[in-house]
C-alpha atoms as a PDB file:
ATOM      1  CA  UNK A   1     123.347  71.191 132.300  1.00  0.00           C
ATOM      2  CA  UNK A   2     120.108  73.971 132.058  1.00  0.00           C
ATOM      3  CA  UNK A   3     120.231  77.174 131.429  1.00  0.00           C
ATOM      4  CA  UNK A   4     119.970  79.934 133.748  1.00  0.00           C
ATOM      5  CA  UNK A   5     116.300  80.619 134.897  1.00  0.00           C
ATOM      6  CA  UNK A   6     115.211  82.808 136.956  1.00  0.00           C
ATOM      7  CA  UNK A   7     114.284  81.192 140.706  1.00  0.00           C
ATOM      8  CA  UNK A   8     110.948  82.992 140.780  1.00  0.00           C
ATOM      9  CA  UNK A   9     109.889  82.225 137.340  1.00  0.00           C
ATOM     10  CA  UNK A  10     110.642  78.479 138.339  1.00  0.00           C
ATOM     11  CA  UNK A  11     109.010  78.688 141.526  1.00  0.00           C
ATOM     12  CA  UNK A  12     105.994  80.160 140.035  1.00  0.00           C
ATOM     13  CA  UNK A  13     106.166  77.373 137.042  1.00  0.00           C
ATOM     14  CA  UNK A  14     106.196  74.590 139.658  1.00  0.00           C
ATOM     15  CA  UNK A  15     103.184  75.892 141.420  1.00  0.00           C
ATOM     16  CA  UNK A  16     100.920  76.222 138.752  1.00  0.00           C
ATOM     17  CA  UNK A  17     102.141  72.695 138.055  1.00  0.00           C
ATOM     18  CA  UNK A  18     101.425  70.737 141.254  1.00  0.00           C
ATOM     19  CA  UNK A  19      98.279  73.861 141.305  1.00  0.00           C
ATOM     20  CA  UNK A  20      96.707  71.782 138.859  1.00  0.00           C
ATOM     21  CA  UNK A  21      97.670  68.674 139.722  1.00  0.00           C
ATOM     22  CA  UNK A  22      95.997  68.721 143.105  1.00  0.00           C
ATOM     23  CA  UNK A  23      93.002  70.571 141.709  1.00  0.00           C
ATOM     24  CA  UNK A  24      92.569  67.221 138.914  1.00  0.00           C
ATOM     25  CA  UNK A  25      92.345  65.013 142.033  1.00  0.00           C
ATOM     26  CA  UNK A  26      90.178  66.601 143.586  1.00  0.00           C
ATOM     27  CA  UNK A  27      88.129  65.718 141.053  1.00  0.00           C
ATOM     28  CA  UNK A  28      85.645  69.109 140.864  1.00  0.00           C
ATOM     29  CA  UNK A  29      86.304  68.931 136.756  1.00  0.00           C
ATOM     30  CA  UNK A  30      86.247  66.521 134.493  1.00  0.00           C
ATOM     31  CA  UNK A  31      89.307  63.646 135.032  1.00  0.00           C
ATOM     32  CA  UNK A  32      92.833  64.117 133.534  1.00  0.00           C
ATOM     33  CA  UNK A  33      93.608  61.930 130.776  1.00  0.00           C
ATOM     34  CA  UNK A  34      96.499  60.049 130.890  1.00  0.00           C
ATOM     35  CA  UNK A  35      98.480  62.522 128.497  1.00  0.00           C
ATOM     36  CA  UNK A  36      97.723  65.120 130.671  1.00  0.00           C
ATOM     37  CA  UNK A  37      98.916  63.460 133.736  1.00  0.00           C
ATOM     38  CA  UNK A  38     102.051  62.541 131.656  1.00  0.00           C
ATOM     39  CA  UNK A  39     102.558  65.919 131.003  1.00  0.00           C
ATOM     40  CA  UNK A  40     102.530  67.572 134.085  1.00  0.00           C
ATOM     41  CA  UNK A  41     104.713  64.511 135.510  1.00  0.00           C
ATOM     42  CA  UNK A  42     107.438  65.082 133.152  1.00  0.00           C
ATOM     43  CA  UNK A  43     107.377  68.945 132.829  1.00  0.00           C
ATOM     44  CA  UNK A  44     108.037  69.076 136.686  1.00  0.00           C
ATOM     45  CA  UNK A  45     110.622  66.646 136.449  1.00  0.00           C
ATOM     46  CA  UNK A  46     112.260  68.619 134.064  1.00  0.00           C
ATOM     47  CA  UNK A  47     112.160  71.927 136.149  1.00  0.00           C
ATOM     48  CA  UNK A  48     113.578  70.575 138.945  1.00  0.00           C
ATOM     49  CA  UNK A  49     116.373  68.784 137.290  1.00  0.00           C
ATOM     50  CA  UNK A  50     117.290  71.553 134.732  1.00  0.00           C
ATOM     51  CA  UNK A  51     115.799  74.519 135.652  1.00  0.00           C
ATOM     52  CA  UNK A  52     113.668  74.518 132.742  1.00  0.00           C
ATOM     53  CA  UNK A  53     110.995  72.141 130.717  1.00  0.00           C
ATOM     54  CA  UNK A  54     112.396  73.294 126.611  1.00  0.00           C
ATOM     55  CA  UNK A  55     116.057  73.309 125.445  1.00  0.00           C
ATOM     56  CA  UNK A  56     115.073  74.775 122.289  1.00  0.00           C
ATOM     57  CA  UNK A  57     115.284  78.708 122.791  1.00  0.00           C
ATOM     58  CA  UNK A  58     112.887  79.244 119.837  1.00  0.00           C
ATOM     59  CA  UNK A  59     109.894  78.153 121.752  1.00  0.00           C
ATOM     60  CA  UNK A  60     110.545  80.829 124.191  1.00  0.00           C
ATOM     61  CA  UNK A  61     112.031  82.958 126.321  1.00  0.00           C
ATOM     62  CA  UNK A  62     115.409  82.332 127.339  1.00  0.00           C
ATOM     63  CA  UNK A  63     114.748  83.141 131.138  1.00  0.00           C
ATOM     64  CA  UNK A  64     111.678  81.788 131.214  1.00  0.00           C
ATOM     65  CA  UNK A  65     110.597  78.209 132.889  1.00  0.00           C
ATOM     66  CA  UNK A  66     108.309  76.870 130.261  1.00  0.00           C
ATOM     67  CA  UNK A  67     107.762  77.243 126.581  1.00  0.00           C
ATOM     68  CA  UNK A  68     105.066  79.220 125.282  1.00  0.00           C
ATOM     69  CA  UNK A  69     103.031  76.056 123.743  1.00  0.00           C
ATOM     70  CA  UNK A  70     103.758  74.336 127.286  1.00  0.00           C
ATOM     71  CA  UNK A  71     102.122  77.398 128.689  1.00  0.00           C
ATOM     72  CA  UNK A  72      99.363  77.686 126.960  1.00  0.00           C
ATOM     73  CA  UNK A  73      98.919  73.347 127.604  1.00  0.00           C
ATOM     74  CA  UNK A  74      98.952  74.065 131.455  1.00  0.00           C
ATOM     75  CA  UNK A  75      96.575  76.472 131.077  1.00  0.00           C
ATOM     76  CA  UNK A  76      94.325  74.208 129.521  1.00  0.00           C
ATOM     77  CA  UNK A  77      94.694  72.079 132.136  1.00  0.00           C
ATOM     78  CA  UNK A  78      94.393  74.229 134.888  1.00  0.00           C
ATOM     79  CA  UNK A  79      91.269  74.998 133.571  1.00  0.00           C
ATOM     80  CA  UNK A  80      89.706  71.553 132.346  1.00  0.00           C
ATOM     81  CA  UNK A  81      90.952  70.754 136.263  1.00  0.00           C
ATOM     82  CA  UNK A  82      88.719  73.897 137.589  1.00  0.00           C
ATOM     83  CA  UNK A  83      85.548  72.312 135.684  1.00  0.00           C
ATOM     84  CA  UNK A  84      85.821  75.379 133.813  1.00  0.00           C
ATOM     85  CA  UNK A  85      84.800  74.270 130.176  1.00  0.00           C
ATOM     86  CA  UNK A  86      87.186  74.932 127.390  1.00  0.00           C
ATOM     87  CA  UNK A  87      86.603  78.023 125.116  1.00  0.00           C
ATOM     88  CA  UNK A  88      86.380  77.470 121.568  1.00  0.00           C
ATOM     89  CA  UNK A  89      85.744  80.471 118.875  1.00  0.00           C
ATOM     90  CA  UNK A  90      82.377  81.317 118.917  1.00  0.00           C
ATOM     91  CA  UNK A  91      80.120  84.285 117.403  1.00  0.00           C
ATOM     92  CA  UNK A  92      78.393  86.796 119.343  1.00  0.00           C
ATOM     93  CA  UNK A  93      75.168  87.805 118.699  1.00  0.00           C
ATOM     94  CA  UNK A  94      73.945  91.732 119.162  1.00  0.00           C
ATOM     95  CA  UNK A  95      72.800  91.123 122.515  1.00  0.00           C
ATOM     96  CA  UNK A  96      75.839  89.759 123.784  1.00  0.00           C
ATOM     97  CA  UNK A  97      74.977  86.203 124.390  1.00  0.00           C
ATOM     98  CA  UNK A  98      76.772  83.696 122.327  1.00  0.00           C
ATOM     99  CA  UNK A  99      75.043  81.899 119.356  1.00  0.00           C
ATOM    100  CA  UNK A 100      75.743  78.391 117.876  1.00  0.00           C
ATOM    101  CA  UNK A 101      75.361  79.547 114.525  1.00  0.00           C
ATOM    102  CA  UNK A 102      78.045  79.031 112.355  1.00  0.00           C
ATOM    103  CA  UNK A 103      80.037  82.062 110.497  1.00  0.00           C
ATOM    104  CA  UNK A 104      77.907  82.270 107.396  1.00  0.00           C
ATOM    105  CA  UNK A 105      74.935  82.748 109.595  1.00  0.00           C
ATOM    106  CA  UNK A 106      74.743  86.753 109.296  1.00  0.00           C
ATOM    107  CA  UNK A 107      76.021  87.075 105.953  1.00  0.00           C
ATOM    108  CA  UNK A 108      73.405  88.674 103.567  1.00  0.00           C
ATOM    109  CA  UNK A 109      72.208  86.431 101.011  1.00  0.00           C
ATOM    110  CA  UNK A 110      74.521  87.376  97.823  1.00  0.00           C
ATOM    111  CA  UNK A 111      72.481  89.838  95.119  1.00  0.00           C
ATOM    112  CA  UNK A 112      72.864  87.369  92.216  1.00  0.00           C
ATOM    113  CA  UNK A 113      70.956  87.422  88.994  1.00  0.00           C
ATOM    114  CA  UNK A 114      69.509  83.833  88.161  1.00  0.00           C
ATOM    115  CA  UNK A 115      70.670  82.906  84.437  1.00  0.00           C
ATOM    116  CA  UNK A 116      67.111  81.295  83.983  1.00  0.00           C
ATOM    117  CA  UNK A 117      65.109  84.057  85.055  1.00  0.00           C
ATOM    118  CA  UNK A 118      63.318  86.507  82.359  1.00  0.00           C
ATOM    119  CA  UNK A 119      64.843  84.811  79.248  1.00  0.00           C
ATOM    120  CA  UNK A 120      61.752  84.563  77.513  1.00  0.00           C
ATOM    121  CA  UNK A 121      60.758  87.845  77.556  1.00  0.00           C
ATOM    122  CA  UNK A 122      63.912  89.623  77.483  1.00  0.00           C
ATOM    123  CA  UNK A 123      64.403  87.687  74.053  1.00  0.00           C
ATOM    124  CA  UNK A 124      60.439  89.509  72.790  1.00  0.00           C
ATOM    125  CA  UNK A 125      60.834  92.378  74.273  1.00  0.00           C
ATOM    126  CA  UNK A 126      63.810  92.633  72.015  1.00  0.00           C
ATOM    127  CA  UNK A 127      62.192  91.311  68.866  1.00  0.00           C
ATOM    128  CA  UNK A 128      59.687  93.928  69.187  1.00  0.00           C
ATOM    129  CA  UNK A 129      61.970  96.688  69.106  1.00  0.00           C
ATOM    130  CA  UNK A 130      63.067  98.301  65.908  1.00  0.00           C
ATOM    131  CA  UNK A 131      66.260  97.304  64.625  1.00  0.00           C
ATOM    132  CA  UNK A 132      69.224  99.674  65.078  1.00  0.00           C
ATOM    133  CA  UNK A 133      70.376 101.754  62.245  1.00  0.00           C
ATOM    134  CA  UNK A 134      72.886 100.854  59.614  1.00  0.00           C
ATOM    135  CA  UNK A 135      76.306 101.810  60.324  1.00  0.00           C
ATOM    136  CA  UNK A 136      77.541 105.141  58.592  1.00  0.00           C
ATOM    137  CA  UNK A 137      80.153 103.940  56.071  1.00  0.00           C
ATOM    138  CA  UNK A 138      82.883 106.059  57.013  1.00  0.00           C
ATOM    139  CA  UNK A 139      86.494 106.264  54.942  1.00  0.00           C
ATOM    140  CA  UNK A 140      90.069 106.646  55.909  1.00  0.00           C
ATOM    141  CA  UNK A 141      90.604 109.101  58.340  1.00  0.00           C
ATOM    142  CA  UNK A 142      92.330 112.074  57.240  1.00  0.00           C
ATOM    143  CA  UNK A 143      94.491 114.655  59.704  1.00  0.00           C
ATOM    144  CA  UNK A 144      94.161 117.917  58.765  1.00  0.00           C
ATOM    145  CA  UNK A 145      95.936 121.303  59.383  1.00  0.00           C
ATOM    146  CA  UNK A 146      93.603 123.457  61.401  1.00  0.00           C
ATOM    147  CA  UNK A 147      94.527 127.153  60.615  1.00  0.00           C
ATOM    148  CA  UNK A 148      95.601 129.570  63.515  1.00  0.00           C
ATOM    149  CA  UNK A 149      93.658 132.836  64.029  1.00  0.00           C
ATOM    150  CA  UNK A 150      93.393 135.674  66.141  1.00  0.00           C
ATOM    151  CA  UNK A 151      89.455 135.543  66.430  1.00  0.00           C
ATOM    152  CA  UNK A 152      88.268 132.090  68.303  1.00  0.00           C
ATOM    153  CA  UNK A 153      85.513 131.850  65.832  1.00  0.00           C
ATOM    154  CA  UNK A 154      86.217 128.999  63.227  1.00  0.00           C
ATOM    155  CA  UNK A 155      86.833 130.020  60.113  1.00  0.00           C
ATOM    156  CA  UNK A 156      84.398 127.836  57.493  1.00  0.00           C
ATOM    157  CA  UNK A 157      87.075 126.841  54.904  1.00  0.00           C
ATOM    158  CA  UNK A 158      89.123 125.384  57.729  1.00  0.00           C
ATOM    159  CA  UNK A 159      87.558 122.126  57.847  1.00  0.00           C
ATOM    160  CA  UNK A 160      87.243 121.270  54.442  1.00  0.00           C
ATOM    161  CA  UNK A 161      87.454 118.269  52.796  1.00  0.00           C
ATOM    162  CA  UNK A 162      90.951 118.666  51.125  1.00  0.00           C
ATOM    163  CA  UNK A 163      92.160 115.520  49.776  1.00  0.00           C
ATOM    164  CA  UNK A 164      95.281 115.370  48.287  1.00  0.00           C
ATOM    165  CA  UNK A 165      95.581 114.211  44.367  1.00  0.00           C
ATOM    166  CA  UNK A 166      95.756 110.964  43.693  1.00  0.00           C
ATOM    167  CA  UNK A 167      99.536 109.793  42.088  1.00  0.00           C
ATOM    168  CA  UNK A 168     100.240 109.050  39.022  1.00  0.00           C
ATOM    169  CA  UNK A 169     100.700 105.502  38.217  1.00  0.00           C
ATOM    170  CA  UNK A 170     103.888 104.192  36.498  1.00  0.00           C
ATOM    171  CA  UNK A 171     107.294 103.883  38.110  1.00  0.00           C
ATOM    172  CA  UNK A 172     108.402 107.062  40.672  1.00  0.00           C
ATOM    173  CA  UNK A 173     111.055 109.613  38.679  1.00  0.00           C
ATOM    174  CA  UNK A 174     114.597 109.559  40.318  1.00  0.00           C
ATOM    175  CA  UNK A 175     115.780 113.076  40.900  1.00  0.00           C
ATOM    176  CA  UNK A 176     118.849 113.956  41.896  1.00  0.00           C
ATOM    177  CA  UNK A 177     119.182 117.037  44.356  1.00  0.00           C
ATOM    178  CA  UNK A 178     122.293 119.673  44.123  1.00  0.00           C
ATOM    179  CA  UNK A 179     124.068 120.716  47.375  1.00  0.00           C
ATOM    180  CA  UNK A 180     124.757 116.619  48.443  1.00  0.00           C
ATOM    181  CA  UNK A 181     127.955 114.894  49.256  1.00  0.00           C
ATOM    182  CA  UNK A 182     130.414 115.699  46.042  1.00  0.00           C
ATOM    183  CA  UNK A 183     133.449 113.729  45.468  1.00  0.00           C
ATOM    184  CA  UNK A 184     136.812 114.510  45.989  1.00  0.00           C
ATOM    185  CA  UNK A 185     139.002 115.540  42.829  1.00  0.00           C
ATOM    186  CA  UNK A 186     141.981 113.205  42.501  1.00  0.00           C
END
């Protein structure tokens, strides 16, 4: 049982079939290989007897005669059967005629820096120099209030060094502070 295709679509499917066939014997192109003959055999045969050449409506259209891999196939044929050669992917030059080069062909060389170049006197030129100063010993940072004023001039004392006083050492006092939580009287 096929499904429903439409009659043009399978009229048009046979006749690129038996299209092809004919122009293989002919013989203008290069000779059908026994696959190929296969195929076109037994994707006609299907046509005719179900109305289409795929049951699987994933690899095409529903109303359509052929799949779209079966397609592209009898294309390929029709073609090789012309003694037209097949197209592969190929590059195209500024000119407009086709090169054989392969695809790294026109790619710029890659701006690299050789590991092994210069070493030697990168390595002097830097024993020459002077050595860099010694670091500024610097001490724990300290946050500071800055005052605010009207004027936007700083005011010197702001940004002294104020540091508080050092604590006593010894164990803290406990102090107790009035206004807490009180107990109830019983």
């Amino acid at each position: 049982m096929g499904r429903d295709v439409d009659e043009r679509k399978k009229r048009a499917a046979l006749r690129k079939l038996r299209k092809a066939a004919e122009l293989a014997e002919q013989g203008k192109g290069p000779p059908l290989s026994d696959w190929e003959r296969e195929f076109l055999e037994e994707v006609e045969e299907r046509i005719e007897k179900y109305g289409s050449a795929f049951a699987d409506p994933m690899k095409g259209d529903e109303g359509e005669a052929l799949s779209a891999l079966q397609q592209l196939k009898l294309k390929e044929i029709d073609k090789k059967a012309r003694g037209k050669a097949r197209k592969g992917f190929s590059q195209k030059s500024a000119s407009g005629k086709k090169t054989p080069k392969g695809s790294f062909a026109k790619r710029a060389p890659p701006r690299v820096r050789q590991i092994g170049d210069d070493i030697e006197e990168d390595v002097a030129a830097e024993a020459v120099k002077t050595p860099p100063p010694a670091p500024v010993p610097r001490g724990k940072p300290v946050l500071k209030a800055v005052p605010k004023s009207d004027s936007s001039e700083p005011v010197p004392d702001a940004y002294k060094d104020n540091t508080p006083a050092p604590r006593p050492a010894g164990r803290p006092v406990f102090r107790v502070i009035d206004g807490g939580k009180t107990e109830p009287d019983t």
